[in-house]
Protein backbone atom coordinates (compact mmCIF):
# COMPACT_ATOMS: atom_id res chain seq x y z
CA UNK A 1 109.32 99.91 107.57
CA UNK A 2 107.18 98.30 104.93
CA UNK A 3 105.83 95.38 107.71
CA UNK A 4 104.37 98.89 109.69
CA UNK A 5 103.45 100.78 106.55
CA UNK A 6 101.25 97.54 105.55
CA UNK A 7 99.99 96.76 108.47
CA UNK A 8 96.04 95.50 109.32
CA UNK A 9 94.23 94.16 112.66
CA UNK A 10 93.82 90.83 112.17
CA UNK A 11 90.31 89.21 113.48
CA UNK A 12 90.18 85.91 111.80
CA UNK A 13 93.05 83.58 112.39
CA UNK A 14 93.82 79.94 110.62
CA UNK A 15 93.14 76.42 112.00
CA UNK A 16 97.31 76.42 112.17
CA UNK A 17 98.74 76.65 115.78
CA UNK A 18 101.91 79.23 116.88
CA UNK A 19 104.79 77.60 117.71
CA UNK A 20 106.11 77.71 121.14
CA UNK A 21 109.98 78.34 120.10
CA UNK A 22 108.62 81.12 117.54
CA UNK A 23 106.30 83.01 120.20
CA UNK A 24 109.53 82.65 122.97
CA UNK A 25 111.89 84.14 120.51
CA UNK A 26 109.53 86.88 119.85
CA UNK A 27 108.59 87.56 123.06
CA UNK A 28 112.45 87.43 123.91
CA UNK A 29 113.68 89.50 121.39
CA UNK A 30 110.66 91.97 122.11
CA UNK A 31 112.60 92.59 125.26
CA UNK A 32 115.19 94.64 123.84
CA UNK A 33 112.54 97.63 123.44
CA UNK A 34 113.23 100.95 125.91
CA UNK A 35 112.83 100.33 129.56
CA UNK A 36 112.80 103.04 132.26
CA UNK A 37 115.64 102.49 134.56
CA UNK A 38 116.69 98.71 132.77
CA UNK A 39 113.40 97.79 135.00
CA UNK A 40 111.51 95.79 132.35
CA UNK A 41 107.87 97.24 134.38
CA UNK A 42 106.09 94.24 132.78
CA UNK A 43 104.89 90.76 132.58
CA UNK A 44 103.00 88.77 129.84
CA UNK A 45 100.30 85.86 130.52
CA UNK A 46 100.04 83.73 127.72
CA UNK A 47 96.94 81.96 127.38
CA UNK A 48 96.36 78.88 124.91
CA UNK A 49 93.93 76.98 126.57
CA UNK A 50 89.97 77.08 125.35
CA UNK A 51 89.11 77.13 128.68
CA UNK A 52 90.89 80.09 130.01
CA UNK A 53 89.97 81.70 126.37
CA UNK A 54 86.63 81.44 127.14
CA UNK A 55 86.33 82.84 130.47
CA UNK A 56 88.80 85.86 129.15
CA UNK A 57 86.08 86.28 126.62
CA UNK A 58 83.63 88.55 128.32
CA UNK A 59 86.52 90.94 130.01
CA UNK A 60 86.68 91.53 126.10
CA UNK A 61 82.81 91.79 125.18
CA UNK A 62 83.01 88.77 123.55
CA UNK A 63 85.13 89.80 120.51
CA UNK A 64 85.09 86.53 118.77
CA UNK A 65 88.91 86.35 117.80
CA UNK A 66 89.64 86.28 121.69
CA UNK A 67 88.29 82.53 121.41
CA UNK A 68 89.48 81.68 118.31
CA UNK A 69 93.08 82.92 117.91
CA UNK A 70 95.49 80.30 118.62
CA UNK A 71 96.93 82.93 121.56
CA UNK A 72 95.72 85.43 123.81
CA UNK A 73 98.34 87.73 125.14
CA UNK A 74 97.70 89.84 127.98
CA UNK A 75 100.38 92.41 128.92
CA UNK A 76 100.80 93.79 132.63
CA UNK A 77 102.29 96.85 133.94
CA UNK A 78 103.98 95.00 136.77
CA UNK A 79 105.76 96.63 139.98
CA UNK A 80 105.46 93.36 142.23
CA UNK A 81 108.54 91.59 140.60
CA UNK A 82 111.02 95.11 141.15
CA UNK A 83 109.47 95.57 144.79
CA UNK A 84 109.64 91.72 145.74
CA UNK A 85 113.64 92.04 144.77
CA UNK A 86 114.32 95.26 146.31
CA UNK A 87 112.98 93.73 149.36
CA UNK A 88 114.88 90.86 149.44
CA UNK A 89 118.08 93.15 148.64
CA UNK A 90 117.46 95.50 151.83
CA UNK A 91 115.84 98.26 149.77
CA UNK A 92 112.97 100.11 150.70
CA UNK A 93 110.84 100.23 147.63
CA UNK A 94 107.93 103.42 147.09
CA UNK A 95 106.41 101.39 143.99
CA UNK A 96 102.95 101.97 145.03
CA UNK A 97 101.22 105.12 143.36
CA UNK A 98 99.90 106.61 140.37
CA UNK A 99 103.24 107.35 139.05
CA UNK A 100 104.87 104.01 139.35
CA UNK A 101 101.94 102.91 137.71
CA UNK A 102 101.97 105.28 134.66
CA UNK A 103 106.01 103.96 134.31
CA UNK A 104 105.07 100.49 134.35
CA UNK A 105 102.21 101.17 131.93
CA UNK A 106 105.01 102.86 129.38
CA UNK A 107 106.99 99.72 129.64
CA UNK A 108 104.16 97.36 128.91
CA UNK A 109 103.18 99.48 126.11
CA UNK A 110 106.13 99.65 124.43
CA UNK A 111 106.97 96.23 124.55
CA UNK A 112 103.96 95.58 123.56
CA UNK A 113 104.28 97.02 120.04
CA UNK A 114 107.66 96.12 119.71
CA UNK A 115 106.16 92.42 120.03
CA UNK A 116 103.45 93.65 117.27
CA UNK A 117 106.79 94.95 114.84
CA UNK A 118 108.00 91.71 115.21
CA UNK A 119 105.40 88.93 115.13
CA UNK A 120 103.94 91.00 111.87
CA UNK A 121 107.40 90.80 110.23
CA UNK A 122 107.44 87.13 110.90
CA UNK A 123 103.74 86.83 109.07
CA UNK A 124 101.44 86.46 112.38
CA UNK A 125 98.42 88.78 112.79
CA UNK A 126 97.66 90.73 115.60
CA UNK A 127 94.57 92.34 117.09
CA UNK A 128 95.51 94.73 119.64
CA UNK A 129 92.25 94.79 122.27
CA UNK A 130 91.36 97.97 123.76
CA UNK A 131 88.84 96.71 125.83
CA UNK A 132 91.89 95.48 128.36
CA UNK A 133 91.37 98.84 130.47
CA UNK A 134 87.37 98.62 130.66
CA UNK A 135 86.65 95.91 132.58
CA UNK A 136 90.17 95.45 134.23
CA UNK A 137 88.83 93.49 137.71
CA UNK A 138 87.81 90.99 135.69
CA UNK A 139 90.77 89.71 134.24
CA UNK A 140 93.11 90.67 137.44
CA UNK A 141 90.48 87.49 139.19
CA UNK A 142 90.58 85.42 136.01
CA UNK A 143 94.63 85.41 135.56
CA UNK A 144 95.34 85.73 139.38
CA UNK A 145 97.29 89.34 139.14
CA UNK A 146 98.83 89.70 142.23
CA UNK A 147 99.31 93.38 144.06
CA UNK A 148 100.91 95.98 141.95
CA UNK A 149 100.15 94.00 138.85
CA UNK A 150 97.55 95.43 136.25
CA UNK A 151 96.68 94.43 132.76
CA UNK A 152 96.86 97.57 130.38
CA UNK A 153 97.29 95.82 126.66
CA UNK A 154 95.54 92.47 125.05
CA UNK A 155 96.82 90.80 122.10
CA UNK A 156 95.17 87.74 119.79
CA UNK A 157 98.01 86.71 117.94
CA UNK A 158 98.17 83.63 114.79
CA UNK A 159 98.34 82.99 111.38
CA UNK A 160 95.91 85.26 109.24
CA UNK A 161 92.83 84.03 107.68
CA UNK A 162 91.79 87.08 106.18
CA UNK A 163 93.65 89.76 104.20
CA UNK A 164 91.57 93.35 105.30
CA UNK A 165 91.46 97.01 103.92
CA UNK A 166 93.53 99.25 105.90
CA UNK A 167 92.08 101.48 107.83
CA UNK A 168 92.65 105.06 107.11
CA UNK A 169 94.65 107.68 109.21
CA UNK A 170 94.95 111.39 109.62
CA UNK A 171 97.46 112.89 107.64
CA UNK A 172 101.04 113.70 109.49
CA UNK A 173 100.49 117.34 109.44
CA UNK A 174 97.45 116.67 111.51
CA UNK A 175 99.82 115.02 114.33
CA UNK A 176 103.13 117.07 114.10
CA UNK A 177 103.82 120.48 115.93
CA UNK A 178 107.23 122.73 114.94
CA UNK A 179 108.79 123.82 117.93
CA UNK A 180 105.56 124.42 119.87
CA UNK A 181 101.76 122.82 120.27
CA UNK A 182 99.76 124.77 117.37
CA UNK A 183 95.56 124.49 118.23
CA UNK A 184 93.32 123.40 115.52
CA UNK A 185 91.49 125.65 113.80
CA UNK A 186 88.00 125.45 112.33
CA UNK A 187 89.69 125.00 109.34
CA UNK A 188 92.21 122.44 109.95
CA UNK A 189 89.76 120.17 111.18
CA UNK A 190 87.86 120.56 108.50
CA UNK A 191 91.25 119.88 106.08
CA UNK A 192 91.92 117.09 108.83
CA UNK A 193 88.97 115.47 109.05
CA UNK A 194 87.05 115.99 105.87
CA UNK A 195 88.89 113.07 103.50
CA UNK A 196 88.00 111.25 106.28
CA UNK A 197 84.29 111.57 106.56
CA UNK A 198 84.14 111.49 102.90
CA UNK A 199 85.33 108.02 102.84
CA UNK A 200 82.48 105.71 101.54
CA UNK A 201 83.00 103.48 104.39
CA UNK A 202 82.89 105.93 106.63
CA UNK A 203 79.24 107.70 105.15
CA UNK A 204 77.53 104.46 105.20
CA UNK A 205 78.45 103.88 108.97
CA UNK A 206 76.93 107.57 109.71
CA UNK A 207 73.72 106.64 107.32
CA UNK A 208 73.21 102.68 108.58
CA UNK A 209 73.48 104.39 112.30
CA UNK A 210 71.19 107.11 111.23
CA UNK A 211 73.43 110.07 112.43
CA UNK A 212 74.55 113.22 111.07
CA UNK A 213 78.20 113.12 111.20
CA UNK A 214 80.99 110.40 111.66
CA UNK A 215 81.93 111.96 115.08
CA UNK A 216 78.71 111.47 116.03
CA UNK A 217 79.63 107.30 115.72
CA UNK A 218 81.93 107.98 118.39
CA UNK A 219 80.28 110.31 120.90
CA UNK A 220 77.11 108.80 121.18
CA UNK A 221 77.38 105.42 119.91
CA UNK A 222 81.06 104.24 119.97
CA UNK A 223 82.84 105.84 123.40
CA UNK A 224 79.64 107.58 124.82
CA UNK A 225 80.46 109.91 128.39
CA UNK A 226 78.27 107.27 130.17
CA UNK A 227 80.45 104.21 129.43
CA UNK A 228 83.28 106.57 129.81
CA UNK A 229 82.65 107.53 133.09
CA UNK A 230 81.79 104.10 134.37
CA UNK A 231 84.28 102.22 133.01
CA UNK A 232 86.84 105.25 134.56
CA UNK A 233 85.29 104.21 137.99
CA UNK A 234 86.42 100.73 137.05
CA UNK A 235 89.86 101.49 136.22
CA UNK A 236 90.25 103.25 139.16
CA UNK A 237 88.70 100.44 141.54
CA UNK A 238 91.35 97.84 139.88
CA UNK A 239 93.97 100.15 140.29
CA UNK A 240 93.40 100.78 144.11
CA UNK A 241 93.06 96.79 144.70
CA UNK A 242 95.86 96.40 142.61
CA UNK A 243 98.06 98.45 145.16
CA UNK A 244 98.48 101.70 142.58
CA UNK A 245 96.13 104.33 144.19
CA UNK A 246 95.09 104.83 148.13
């Protein structure tokens, strides 16, 4: 519990490499986490090379740690290997829709930060990289993802060079409903929110970026409805090439 409570993003990684029989045994052990159906819906390209770093690079906006951590992990929802058995076992698979594609996503996701429990316990740092799901038909052509294979989670993993302030969070009360969904009031956004926006980090973002409030960061500069929107259209387009959508 302490590894999780403790926990940073790590964005600067030693000149120290990661062992191949350390990341296997993580990445085997990581396979324990919930599955739906005992399917394992996922596959994981590992990617040491500079070269392949480097071309993976701007899928990721060119988030230096993707070309300096010792490994790049890129985590698939992945139908193709359940649908290629089932066909070779006389089953008719129906693997290839929106659904199927949200179950496969779970799976990747949770193993995914089961892999993050562990490799943090064992004194790696990990980055986990958003930016998998905004330009997704870029890395399907750079790691070759066949049909019904799409990459929904990116991790840098290696040996920390840096030792970060954690970043805040809400508190629990702002995340946990009794019995049923409760809206948010004026108020408990306010109660939510405010520690938040007081944080001195957090007022010299809104001043340096010459807004009014924090969420003001995040609607116009950080996630604007634009980029949004575009980047939807994206992740729509990979996942009808990909086999997921008509």
């Amino acid at each position: 519990m302490e590894t999780v409570k403790n926990r940073r993003s790590i964005r600067k990684y030693a000149d120290r490499t990661v062992d191949d029989n350390l990341l296997n045994r993580l990445l085997e052990v990581s396979e324990r986490t919930q599955t739906m159906g005992n399917l394992q819906l996922y596959s994981v390209v590992v990617t040491r090379s500079a070269e392949m770093k480097e071309r993976l690079a701007p899928a990721h906006f060119n988030q230096p740690m993707v070309r300096q951590a010792p490994v790049v992990l890129t985590v698939c929802a992945d139908f193709n290997r359940t649908v290629k058995w089932a066909e070779q076992r006389k089953a008719q698979p129906g693997y290839d829709n929106f659904l199927s594609f949200m179950n496969a996503a779970t799976d990747a996701l949770l193993y995914t930060q089961t892999f993050c429990n562990l490799a943090e316990a064992e004194g790696l740092g990990v980055c986990y990289l958003g930016t998998t799901l905004y330009q997704p038909l870029q890395i399907i052509d750079i790691l070759k993802l066949p049909r019904l294979v799409m990459p929904v989670a990116t991790l840098t993993v290696g040996w920390p060079d840096e030792h970060p302030e954690q970043t805040d969070r809400l508190p629990l009360k702002a995340m946990v409903h009794d019995e049923t969904y409760c809206d948010y009031t004026p108020e408990a956004i306010d109660g939510y929110f405010g520690p938040k926006e007081q944080l001195p980090v957090n007022k010299r973002f809104v001043e340096i970026n010459r807004k009014e409030t924090l969420a003001q960061i995040f609607t116009d500069i950080r996630y604007t409805k634009k980029d949004n929107e575009a980047m939807s259209t994206g992740m729509l387009d990979a996942l009808k090439r990909q086999g997921f959508l008509d």
